[in-house]
C-alpha atoms as a PDB file:
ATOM      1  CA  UNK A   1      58.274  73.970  44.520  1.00  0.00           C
ATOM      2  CA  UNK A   2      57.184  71.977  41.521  1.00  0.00           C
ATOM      3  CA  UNK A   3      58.216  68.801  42.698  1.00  0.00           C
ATOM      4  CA  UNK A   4      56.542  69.296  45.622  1.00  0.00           C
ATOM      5  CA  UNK A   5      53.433  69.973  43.374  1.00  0.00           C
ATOM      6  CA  UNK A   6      54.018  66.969  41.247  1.00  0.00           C
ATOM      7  CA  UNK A   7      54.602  64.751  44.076  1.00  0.00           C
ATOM      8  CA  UNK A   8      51.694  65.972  45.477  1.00  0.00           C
ATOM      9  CA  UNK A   9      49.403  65.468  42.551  1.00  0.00           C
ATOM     10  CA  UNK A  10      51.241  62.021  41.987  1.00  0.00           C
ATOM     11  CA  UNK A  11      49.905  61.056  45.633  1.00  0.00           C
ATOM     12  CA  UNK A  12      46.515  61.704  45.123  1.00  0.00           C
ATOM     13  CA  UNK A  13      46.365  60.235  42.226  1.00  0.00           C
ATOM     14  CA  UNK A  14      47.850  56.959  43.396  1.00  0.00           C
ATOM     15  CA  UNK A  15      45.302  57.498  46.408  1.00  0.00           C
ATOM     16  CA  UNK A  16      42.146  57.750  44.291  1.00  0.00           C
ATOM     17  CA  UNK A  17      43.182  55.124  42.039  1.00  0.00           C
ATOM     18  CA  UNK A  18      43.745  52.589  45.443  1.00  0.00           C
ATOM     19  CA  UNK A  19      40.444  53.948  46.694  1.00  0.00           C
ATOM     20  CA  UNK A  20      38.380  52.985  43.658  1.00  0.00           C
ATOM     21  CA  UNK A  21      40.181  49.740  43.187  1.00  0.00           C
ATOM     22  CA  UNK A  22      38.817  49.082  46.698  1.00  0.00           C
ATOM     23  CA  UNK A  23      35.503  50.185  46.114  1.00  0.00           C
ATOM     24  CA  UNK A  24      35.557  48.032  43.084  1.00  0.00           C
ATOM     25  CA  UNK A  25      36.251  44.827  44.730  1.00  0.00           C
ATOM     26  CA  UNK A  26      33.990  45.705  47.449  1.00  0.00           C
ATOM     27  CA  UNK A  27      31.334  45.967  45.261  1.00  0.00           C
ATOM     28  CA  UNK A  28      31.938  42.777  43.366  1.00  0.00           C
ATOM     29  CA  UNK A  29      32.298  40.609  46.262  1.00  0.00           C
ATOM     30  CA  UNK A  30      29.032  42.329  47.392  1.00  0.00           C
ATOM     31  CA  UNK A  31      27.377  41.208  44.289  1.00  0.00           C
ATOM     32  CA  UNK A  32      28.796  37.387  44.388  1.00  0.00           C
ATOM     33  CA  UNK A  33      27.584  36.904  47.930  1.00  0.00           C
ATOM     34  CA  UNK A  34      24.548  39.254  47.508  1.00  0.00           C
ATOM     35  CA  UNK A  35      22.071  36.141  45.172  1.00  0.00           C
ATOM     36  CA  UNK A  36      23.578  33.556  47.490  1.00  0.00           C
ATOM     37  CA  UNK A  37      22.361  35.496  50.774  1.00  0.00           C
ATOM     38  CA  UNK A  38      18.902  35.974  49.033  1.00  0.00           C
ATOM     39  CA  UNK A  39      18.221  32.374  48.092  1.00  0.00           C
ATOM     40  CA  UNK A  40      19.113  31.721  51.316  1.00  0.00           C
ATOM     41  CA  UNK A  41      16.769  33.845  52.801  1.00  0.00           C
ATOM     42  CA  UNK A  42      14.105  33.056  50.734  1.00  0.00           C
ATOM     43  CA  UNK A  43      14.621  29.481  51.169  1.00  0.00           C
ATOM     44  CA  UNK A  44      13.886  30.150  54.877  1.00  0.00           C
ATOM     45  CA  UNK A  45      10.962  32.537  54.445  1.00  0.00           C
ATOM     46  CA  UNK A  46       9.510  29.804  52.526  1.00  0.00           C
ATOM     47  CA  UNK A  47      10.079  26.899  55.266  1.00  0.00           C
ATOM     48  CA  UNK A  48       8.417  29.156  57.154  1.00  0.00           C
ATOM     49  CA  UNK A  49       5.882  29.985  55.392  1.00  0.00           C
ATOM     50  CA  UNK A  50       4.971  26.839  55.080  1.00  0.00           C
ATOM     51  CA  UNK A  51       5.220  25.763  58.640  1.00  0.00           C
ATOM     52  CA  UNK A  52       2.706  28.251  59.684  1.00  0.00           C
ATOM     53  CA  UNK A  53       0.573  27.420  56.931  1.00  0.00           C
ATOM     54  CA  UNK A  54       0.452  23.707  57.394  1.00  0.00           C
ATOM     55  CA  UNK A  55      -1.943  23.868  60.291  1.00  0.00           C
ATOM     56  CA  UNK A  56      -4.190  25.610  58.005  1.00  0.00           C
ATOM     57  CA  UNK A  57      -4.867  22.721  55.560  1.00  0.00           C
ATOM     58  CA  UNK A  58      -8.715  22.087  55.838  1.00  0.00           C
ATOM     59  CA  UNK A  59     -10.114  19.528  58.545  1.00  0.00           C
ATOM     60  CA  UNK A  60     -13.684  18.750  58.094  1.00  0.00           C
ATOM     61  CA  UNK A  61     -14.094  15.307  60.169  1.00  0.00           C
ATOM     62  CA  UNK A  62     -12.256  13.758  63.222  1.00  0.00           C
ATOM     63  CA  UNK A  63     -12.553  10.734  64.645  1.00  0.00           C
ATOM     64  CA  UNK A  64     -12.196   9.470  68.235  1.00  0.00           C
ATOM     65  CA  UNK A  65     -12.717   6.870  70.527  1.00  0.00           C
ATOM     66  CA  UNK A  66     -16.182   6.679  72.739  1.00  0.00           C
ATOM     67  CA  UNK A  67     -16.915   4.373  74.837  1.00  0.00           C
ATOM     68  CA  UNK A  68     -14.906   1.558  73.113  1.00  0.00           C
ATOM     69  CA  UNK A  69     -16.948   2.921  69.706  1.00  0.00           C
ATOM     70  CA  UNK A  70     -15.323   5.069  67.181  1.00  0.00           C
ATOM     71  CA  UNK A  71     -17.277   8.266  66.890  1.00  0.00           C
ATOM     72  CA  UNK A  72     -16.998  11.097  64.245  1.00  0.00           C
ATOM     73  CA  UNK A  73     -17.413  14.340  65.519  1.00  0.00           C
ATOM     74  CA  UNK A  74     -17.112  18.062  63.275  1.00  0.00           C
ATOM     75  CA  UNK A  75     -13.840  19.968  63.078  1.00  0.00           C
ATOM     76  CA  UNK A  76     -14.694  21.737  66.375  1.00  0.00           C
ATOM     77  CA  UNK A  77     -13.915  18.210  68.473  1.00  0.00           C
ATOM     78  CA  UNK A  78     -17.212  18.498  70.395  1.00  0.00           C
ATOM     79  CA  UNK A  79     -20.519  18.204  67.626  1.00  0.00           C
ATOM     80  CA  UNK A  80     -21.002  14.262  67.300  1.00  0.00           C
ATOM     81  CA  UNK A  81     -21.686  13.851  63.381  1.00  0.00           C
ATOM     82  CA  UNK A  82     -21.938  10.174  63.314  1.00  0.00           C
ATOM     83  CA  UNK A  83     -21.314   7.426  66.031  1.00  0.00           C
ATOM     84  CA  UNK A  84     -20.699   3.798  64.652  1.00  0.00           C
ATOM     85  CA  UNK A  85     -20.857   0.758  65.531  1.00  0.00           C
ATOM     86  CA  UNK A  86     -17.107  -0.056  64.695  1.00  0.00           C
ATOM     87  CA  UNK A  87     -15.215  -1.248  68.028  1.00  0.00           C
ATOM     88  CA  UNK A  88     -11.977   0.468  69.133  1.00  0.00           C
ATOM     89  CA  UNK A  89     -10.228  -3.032  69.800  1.00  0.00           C
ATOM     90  CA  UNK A  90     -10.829  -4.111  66.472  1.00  0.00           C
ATOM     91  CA  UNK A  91      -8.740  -1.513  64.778  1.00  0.00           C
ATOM     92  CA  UNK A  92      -4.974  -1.762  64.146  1.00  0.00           C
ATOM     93  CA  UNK A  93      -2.993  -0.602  67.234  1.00  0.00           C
ATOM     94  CA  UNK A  94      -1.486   2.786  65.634  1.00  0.00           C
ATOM     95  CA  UNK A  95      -5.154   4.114  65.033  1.00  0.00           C
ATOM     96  CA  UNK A  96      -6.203   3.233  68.421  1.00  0.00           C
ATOM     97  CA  UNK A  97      -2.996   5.163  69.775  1.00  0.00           C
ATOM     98  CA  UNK A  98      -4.259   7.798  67.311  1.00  0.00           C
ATOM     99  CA  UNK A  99      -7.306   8.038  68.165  1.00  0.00           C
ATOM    100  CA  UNK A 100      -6.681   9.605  71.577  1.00  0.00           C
ATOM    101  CA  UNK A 101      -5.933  13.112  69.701  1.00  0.00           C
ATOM    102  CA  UNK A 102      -8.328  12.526  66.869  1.00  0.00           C
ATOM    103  CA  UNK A 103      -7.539  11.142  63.642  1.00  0.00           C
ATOM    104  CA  UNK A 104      -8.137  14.541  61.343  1.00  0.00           C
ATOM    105  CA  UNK A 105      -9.869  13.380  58.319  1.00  0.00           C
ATOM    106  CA  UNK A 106     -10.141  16.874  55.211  1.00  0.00           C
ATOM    107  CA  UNK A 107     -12.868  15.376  53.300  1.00  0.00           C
ATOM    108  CA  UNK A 108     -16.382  13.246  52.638  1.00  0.00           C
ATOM    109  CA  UNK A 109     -14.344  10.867  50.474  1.00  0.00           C
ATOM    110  CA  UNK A 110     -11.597  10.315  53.362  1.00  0.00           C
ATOM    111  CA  UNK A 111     -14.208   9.995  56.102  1.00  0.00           C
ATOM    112  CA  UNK A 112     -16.258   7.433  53.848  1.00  0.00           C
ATOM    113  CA  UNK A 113     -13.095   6.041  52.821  1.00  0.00           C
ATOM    114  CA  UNK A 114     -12.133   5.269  56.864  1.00  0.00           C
ATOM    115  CA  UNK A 115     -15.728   4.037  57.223  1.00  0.00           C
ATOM    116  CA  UNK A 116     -15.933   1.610  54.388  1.00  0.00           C
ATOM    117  CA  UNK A 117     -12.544   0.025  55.634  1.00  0.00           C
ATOM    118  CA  UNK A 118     -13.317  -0.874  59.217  1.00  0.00           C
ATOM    119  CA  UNK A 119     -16.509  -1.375  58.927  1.00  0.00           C
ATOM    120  CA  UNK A 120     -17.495  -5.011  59.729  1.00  0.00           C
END
């Protein structure tokens, strides 16, 4: 009857001792991938984060074509802020492509900028 006791005893204590060796490496391998899934993750939260932010950047000015006249109109695409007398065929050929979906311009000093360049 004691050997059956001390066998007993000796299996459960080989049992506990395989079960927290297991829980050990679990936890450890856990912990290895664990900063490499979160960098991961946060890599992608911030790609998209800054996908859905880009659209958000500022426009105060775009310019189209009118008419064969490039025309300035407000962010909203429809309120004419300035019409000039600069002719569409005289700009370079990736504006005037550009120009079909309005060339976004953020600021006074790009819009000025674009103005002072092709005018005359």
């Amino acid at each position: 009857m004691k050997l059956k006791k001390m066998i007993s005893v000796c299996l459960l204590f080989v049992l506990l001792l395989a079960g927290s060796l297991w829980i050990d490496q679990t936890m450890r391998s856990s912990e290895k991938t664990k900063p490499e899934e979160v960098a991961e993750e946060m890599a992608a939260d911030t790609e998209k984060m800054t996908e859905s932010m880009s659209h958000l950047s500022y426009t105060k000015y775009y310019v189209h074509a009118s008419e064969g006249y490039v025309v300035i109109y407000q962010a909203d695409h429809e309120t004419v802020y300035c019409e000039t007398s600069i002719r569409v065929e005289h700009l370079p050929e990736e504006l005037q492509s550009g120009l079909k979906e309005g060339i976004a311009l953020c600021s006074d000093e790009e819009l000025y900028e674009f103005l002072e360049n092709y005018s005359s």
